[in-house]
C-alpha atoms as a PDB file:
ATOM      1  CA  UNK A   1       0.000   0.000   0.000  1.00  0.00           C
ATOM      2  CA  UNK A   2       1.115   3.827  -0.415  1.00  0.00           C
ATOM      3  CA  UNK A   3      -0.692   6.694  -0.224  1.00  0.00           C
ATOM      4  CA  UNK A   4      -0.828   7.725  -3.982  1.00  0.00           C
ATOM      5  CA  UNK A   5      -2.511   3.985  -5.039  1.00  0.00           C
ATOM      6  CA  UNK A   6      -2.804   0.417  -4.490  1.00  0.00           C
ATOM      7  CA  UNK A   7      -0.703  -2.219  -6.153  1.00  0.00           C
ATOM      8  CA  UNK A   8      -1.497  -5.757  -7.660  1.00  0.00           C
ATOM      9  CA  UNK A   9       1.625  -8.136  -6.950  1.00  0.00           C
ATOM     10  CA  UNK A  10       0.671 -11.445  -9.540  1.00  0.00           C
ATOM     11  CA  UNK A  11       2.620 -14.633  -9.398  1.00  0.00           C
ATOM     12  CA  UNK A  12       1.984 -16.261 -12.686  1.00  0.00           C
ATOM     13  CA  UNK A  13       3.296 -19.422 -14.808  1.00  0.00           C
ATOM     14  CA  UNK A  14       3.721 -18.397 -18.085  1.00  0.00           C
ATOM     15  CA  UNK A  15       6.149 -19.672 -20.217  1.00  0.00           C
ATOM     16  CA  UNK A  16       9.516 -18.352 -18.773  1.00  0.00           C
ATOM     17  CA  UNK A  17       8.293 -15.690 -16.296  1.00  0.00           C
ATOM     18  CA  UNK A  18       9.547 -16.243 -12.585  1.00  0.00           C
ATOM     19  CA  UNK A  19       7.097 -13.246 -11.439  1.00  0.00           C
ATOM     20  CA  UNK A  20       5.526 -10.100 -13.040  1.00  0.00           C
ATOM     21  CA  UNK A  21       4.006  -6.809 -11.098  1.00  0.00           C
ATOM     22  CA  UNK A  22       1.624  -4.550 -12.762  1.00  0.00           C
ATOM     23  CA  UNK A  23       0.279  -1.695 -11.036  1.00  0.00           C
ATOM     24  CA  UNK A  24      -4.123  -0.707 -11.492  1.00  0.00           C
ATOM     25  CA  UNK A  25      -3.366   2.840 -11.860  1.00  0.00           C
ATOM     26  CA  UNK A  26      -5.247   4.823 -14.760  1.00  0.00           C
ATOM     27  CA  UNK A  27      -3.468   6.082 -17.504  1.00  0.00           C
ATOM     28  CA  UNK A  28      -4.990   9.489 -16.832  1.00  0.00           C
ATOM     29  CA  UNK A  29      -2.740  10.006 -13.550  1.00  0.00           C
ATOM     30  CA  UNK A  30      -0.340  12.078 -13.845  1.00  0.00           C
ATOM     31  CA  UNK A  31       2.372   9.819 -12.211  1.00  0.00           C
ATOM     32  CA  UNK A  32       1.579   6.850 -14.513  1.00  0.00           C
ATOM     33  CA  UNK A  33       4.231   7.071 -16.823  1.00  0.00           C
ATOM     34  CA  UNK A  34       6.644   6.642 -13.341  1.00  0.00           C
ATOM     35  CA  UNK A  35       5.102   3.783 -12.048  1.00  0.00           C
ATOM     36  CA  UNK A  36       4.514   2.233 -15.233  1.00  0.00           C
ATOM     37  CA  UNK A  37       8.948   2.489 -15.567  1.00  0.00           C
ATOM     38  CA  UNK A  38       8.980   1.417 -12.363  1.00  0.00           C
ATOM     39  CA  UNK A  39       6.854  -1.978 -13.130  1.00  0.00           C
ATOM     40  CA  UNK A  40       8.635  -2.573 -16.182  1.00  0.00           C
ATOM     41  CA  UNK A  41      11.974  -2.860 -14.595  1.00  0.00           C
ATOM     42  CA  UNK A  42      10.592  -5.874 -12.658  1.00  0.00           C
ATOM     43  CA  UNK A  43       9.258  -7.841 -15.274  1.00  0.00           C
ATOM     44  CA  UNK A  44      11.434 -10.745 -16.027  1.00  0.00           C
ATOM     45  CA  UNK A  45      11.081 -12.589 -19.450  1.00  0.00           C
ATOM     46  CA  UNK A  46      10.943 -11.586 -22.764  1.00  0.00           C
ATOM     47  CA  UNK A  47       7.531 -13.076 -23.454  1.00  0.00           C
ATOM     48  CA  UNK A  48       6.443 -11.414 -20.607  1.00  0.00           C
ATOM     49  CA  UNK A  49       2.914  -9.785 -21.164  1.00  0.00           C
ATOM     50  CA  UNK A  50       1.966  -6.268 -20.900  1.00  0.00           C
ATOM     51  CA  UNK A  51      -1.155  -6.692 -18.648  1.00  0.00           C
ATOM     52  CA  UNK A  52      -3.456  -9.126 -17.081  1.00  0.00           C
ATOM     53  CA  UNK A  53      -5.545  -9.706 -19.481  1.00  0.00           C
ATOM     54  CA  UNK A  54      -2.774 -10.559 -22.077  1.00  0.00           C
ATOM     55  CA  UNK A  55      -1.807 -13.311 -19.636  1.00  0.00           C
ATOM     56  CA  UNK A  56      -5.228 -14.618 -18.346  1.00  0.00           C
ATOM     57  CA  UNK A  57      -7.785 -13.550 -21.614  1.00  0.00           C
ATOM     58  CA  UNK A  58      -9.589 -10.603 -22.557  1.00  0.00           C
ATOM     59  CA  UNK A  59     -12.463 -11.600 -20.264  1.00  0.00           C
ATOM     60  CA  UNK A  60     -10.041 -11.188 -16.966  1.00  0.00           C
ATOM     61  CA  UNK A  61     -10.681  -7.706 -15.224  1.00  0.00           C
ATOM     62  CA  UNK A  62      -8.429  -6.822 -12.001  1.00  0.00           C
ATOM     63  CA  UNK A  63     -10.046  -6.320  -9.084  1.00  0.00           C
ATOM     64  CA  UNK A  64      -9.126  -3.190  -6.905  1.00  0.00           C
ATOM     65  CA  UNK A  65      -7.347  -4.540  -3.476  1.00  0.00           C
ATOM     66  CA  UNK A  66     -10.016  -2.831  -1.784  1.00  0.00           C
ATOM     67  CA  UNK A  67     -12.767  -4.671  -3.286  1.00  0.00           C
ATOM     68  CA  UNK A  68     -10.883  -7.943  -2.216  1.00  0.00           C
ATOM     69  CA  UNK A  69     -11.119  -7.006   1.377  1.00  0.00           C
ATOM     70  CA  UNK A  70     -14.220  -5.751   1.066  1.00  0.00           C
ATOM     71  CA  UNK A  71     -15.572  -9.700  -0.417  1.00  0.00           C
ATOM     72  CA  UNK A  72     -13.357 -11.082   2.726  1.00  0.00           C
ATOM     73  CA  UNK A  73     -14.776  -8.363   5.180  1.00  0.00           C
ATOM     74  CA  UNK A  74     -18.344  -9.093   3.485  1.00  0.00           C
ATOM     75  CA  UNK A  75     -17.839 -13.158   3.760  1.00  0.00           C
ATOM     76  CA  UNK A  76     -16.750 -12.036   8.238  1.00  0.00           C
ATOM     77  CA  UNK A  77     -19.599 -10.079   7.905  1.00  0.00           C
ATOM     78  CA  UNK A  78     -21.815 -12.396   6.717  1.00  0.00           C
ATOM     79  CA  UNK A  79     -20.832 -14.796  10.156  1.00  0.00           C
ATOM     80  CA  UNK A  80     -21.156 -11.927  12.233  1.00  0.00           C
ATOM     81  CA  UNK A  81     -24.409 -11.312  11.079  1.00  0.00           C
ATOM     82  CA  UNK A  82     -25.973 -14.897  11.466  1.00  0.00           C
ATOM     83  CA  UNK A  83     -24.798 -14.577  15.212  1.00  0.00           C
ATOM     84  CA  UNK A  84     -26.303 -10.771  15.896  1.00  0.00           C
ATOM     85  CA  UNK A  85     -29.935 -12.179  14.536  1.00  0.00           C
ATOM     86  CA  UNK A  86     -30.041 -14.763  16.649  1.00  0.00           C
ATOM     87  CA  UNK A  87     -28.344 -13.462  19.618  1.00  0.00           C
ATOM     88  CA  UNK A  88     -28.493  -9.704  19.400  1.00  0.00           C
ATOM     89  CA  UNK A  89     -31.074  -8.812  16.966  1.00  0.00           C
ATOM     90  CA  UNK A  90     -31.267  -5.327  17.822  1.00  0.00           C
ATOM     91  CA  UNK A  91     -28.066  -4.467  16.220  1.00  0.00           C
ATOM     92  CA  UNK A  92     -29.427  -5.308  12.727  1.00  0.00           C
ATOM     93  CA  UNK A  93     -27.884  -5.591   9.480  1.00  0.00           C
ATOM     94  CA  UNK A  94     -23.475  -5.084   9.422  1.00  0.00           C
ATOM     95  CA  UNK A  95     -22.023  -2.533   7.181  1.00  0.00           C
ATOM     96  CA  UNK A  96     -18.559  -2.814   5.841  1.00  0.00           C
ATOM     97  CA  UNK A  97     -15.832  -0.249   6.913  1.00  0.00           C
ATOM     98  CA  UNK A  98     -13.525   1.511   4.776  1.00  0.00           C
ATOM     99  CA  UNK A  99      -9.372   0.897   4.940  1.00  0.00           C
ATOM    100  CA  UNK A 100      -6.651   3.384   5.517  1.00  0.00           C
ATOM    101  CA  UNK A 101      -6.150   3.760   1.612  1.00  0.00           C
ATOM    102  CA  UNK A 102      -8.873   6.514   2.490  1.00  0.00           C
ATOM    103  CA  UNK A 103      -7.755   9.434   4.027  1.00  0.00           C
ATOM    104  CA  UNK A 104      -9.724  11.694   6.191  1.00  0.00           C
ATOM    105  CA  UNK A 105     -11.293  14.538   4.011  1.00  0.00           C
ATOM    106  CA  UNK A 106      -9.386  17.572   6.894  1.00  0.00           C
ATOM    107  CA  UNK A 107      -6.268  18.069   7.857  1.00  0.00           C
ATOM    108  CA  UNK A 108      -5.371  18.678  12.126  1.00  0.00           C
ATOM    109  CA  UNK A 109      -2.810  21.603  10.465  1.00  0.00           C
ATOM    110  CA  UNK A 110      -6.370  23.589   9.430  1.00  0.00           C
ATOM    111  CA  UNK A 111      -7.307  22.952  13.665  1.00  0.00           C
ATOM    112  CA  UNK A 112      -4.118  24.169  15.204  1.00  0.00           C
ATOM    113  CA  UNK A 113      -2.686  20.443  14.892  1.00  0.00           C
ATOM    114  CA  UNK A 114      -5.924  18.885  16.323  1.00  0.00           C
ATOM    115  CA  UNK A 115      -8.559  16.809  14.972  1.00  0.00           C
ATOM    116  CA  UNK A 116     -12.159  18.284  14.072  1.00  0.00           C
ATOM    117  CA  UNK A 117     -15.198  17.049  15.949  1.00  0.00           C
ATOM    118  CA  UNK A 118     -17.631  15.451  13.951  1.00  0.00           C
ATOM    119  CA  UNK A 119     -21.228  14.297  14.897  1.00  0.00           C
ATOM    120  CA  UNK A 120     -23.531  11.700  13.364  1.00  0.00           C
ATOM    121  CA  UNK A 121     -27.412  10.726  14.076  1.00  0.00           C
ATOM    122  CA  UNK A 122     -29.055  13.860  12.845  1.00  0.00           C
ATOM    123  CA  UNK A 123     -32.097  14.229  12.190  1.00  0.00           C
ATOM    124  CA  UNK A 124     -31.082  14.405   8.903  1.00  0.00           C
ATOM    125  CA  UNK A 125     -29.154  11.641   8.776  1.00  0.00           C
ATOM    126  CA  UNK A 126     -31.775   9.128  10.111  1.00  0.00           C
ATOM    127  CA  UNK A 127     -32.606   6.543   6.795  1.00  0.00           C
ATOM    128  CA  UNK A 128     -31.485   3.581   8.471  1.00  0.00           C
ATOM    129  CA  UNK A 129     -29.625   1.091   6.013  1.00  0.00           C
ATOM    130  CA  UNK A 130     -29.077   4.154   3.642  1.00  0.00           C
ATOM    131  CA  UNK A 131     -25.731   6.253   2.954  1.00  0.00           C
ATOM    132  CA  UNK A 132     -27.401   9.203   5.625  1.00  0.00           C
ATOM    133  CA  UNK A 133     -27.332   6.736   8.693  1.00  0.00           C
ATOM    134  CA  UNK A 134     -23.498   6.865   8.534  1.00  0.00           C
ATOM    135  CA  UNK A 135     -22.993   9.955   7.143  1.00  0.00           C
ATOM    136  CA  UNK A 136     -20.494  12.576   9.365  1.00  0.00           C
ATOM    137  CA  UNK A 137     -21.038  16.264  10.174  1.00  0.00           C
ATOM    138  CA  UNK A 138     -17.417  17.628  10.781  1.00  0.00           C
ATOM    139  CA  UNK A 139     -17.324  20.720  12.460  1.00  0.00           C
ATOM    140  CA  UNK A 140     -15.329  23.471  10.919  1.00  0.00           C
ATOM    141  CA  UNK A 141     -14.605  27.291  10.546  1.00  0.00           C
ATOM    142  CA  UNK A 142     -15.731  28.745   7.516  1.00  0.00           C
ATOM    143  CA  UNK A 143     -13.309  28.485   4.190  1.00  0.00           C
ATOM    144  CA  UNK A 144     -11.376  25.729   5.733  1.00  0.00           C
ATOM    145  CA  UNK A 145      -9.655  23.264   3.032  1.00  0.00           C
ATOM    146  CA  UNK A 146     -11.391  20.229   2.211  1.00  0.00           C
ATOM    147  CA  UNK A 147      -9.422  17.138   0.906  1.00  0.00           C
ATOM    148  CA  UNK A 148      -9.692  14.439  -1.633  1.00  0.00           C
ATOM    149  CA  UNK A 149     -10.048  11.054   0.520  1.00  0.00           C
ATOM    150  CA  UNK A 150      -8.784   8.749  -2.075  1.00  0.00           C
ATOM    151  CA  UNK A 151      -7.566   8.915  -6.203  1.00  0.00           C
ATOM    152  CA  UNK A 152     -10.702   8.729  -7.967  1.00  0.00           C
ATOM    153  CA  UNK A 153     -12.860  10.660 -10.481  1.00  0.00           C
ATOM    154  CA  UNK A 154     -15.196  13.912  -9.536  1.00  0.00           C
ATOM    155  CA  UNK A 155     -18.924  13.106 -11.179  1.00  0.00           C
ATOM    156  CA  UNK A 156     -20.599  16.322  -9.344  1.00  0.00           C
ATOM    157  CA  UNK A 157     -19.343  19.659  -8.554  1.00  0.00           C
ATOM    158  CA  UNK A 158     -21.681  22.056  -7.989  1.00  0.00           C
ATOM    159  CA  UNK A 159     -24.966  23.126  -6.498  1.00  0.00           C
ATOM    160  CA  UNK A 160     -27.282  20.134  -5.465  1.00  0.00           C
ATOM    161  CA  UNK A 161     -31.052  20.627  -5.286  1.00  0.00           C
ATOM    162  CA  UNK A 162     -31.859  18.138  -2.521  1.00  0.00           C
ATOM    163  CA  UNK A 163     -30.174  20.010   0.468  1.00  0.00           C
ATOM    164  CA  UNK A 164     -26.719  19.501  -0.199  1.00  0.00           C
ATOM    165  CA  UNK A 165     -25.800  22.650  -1.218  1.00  0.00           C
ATOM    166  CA  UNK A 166     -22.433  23.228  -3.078  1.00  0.00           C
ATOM    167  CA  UNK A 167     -21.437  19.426  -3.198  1.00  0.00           C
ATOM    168  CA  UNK A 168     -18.566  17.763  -4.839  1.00  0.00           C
ATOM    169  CA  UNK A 169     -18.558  13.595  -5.438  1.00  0.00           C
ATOM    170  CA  UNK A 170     -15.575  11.364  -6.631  1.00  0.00           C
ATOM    171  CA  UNK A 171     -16.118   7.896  -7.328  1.00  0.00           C
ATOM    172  CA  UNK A 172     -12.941   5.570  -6.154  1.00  0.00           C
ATOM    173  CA  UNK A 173     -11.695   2.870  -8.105  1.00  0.00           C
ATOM    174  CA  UNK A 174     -14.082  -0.299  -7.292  1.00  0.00           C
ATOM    175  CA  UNK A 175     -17.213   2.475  -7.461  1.00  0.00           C
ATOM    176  CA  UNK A 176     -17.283   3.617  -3.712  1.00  0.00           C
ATOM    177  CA  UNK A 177     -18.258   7.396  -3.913  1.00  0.00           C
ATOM    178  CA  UNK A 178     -17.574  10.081  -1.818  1.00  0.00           C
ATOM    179  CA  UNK A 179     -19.794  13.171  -1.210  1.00  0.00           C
ATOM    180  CA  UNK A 180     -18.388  16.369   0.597  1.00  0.00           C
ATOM    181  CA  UNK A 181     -21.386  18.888   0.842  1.00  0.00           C
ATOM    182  CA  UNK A 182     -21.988  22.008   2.185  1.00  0.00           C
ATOM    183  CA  UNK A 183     -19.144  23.619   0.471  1.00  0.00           C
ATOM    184  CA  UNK A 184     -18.259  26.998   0.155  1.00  0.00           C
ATOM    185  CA  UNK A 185     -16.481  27.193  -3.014  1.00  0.00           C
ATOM    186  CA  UNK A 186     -14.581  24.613  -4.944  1.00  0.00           C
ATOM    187  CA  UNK A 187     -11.141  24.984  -6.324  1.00  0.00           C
ATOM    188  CA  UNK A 188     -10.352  25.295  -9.934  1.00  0.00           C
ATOM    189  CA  UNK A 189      -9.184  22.233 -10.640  1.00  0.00           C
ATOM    190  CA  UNK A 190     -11.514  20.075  -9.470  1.00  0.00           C
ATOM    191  CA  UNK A 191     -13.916  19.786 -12.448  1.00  0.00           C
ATOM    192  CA  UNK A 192     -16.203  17.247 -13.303  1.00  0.00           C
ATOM    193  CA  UNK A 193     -14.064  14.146 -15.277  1.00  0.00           C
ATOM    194  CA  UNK A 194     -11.167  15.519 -13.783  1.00  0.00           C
ATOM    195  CA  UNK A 195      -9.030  12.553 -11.503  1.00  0.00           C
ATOM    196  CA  UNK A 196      -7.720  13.633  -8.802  1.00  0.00           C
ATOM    197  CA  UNK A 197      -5.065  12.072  -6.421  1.00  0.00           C
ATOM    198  CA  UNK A 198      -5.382  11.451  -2.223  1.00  0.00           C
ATOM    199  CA  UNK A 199      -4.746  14.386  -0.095  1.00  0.00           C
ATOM    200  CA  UNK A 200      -5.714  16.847  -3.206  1.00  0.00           C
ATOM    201  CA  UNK A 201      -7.191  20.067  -2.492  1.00  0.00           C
ATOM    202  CA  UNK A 202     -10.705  19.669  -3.937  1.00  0.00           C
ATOM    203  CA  UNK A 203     -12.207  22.694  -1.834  1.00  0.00           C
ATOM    204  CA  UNK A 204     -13.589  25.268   1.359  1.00  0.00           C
ATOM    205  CA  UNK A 205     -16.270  24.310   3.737  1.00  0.00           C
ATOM    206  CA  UNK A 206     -19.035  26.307   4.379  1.00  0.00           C
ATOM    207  CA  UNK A 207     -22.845  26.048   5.143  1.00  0.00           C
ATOM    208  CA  UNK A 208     -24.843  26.304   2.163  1.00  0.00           C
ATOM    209  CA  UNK A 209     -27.900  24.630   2.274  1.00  0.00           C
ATOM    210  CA  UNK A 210     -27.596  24.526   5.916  1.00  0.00           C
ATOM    211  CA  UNK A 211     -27.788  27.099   9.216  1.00  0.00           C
ATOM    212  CA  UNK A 212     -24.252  25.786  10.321  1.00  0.00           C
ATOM    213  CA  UNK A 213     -20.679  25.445   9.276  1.00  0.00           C
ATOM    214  CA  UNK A 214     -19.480  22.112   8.938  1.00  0.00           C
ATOM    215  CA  UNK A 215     -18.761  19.564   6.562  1.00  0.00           C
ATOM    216  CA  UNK A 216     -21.103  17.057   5.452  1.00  0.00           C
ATOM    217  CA  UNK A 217     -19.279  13.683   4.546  1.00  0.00           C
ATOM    218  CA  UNK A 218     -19.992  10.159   3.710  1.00  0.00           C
ATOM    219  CA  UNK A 219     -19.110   7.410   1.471  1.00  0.00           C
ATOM    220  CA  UNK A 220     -21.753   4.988  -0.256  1.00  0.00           C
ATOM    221  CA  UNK A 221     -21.460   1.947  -2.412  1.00  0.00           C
ATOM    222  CA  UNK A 222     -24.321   1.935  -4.822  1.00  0.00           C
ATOM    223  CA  UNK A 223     -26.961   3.293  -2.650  1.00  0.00           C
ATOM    224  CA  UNK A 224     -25.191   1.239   0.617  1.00  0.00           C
ATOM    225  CA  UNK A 225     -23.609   3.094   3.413  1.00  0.00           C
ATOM    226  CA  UNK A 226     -20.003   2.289   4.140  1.00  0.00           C
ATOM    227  CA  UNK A 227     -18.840   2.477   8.053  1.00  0.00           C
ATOM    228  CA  UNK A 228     -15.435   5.422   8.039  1.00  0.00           C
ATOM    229  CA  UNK A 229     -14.147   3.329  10.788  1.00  0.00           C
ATOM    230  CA  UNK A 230     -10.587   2.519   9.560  1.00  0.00           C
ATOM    231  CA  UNK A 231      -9.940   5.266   7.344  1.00  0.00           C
ATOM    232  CA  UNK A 232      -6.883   7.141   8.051  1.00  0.00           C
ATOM    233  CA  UNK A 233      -7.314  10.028  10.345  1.00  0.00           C
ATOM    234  CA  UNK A 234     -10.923   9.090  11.556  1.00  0.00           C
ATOM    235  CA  UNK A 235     -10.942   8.394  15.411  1.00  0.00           C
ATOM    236  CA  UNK A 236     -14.508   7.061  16.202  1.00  0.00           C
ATOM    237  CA  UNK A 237     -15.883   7.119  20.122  1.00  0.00           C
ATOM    238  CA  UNK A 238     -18.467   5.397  21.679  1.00  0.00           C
ATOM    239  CA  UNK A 239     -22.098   6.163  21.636  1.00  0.00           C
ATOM    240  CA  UNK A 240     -24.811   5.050  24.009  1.00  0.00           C
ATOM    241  CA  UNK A 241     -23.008   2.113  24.674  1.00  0.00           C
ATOM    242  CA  UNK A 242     -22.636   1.075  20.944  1.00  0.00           C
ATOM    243  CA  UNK A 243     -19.387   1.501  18.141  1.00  0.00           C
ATOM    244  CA  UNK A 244     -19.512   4.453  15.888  1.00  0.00           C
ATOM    245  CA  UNK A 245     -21.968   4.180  13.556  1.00  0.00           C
ATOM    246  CA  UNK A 246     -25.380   4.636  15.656  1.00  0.00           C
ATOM    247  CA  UNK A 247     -28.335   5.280  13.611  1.00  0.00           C
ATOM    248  CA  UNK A 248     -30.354   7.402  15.340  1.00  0.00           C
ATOM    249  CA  UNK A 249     -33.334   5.240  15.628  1.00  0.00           C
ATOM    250  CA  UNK A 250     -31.070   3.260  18.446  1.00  0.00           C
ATOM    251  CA  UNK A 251     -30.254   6.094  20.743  1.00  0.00           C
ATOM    252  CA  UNK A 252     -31.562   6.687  23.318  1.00  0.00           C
ATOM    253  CA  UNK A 253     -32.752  10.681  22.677  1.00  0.00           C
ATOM    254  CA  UNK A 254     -32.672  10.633  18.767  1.00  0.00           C
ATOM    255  CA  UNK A 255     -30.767  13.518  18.840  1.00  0.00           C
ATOM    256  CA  UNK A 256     -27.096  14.141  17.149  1.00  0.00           C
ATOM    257  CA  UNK A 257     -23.943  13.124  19.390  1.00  0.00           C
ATOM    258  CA  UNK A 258     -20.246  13.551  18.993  1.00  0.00           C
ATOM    259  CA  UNK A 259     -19.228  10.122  17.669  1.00  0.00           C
ATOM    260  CA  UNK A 260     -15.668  10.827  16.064  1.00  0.00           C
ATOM    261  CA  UNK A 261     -12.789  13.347  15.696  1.00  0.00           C
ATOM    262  CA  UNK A 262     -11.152  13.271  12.194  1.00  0.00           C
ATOM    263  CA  UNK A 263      -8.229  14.861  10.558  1.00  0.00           C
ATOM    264  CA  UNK A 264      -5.036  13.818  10.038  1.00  0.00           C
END
């Protein structure tokens, strides 16, 4: 793992390869042509291919590393699950949580070198089994940078009719999106189609479409939430007894609680 992308490490048998590497980076990043040098000077053979699919067939596709952990999280999950129905059913359905190739979407620098508070359970965030029930308001100053959490492509940036306000999205490889709302402005560069790497600048927070500043953030798979426990720079706390996320229709008051601090 590194913090610009993901690798794929293959050990194949074909013909008079010992080993080949490729790397699932798109040619549209700007650091492709490096790591693409860089994987070439570890292929061995001359009969070596250029890509998966010229070694396994034009029907192979790589699979992101995340969406590997994600089947072997979901296949955990899936045991978990059985056990919480019969035993505990009032912790319902699991939800998968993202890995530290996400990066929180603030940095402690913009907080005097501390993490920002966020809270969850809103009444706005109360659709059980939907993206909102583990969606994150992070408290913030007006105009303070906003971050890409991981390389992926923007599909939205601008004003959103549904309450979002100014809202940016950026689908990951594997199709996990992530929505940063509430924004202020947005920087130049980030432009719908445009890819953009982890850590990147994508804009200010604000409070359009809302009464207070803070940064509305969440990740969703399809239209299924994804837990921000193990992304990098996201410290959840305990609620009511329960792990971070709590949808609000199992607290106690239904109101919105402190449930993280994030930056990193």
């Amino acid at each position: 793992m590194s913090s610009l992308t993901t690798y794929q490490f293959t050990n194949i048998a074909h013909k008079n390869i010992v080993w080949s590497v490729w790397t699932n980076i798109p040619s549209a990043d700007p650091l492709a042509t490096v790591y693409d040098r860089m994987v070439r000077s570890f292929r061995f053979g001359r009969n070596a291919p250029a890509n998966l699919n010229e070694a396994y067939g034009s029907n192979f596709t790589p699979m992101d590393l995340e969406q590997v952990a994600e089947i072997e999280a979901g296949l955990q999950q899936a045991d978990i699950l059985e056990w919480r129905l019969d035993e505990q059913p009032e912790f319902g359905p699991g939800t998968m949580s993202l890995n530290t190739t996400w990066q929180a979407p603030v940095k402690k620098s913009s907080n005097g070198g501390n993490q920002f508070t966020a809270n969850c359970g809103s009444s706005m965030h109360d659709d059980e089994g939907t993206y909102a029930s583990l969606a994150v308001d992070i408290l913030m100053p007006k105009n303070t940078p906003v971050f890409n959490a991981k390389y992926g492509n923007v599909t939205f940036a601008g004003w959103d009719i549904y309450g979002y306000g100014n809202l940016i999205r950026i689908r990951a490889q594997g199709g996990k999106e992530a929505f940063y709302a509430h924004l202020n402005g947005f920087y130049s560069t980030t432009k719908v189609g445009s890819w953009l790497s982890t850590g990147n600048g994508i804009g200010l927070s604000g409070n359009t479409g809302t009464s207070q500043y803070h940064l509305h953030f969440h990740v969703q798979w399809g239209s299924g939430p994804e837990d921000l426990t193990g992304m990098y720079g996201f410290t959840p706390s305990a609620t009511n007894g329960y792990p971070y996320p709590v949808p609000e229709d199992m607290r106690d008051d239904g109101t919105a609680e402190q449930c993280a601090k994030v930056g990193y």
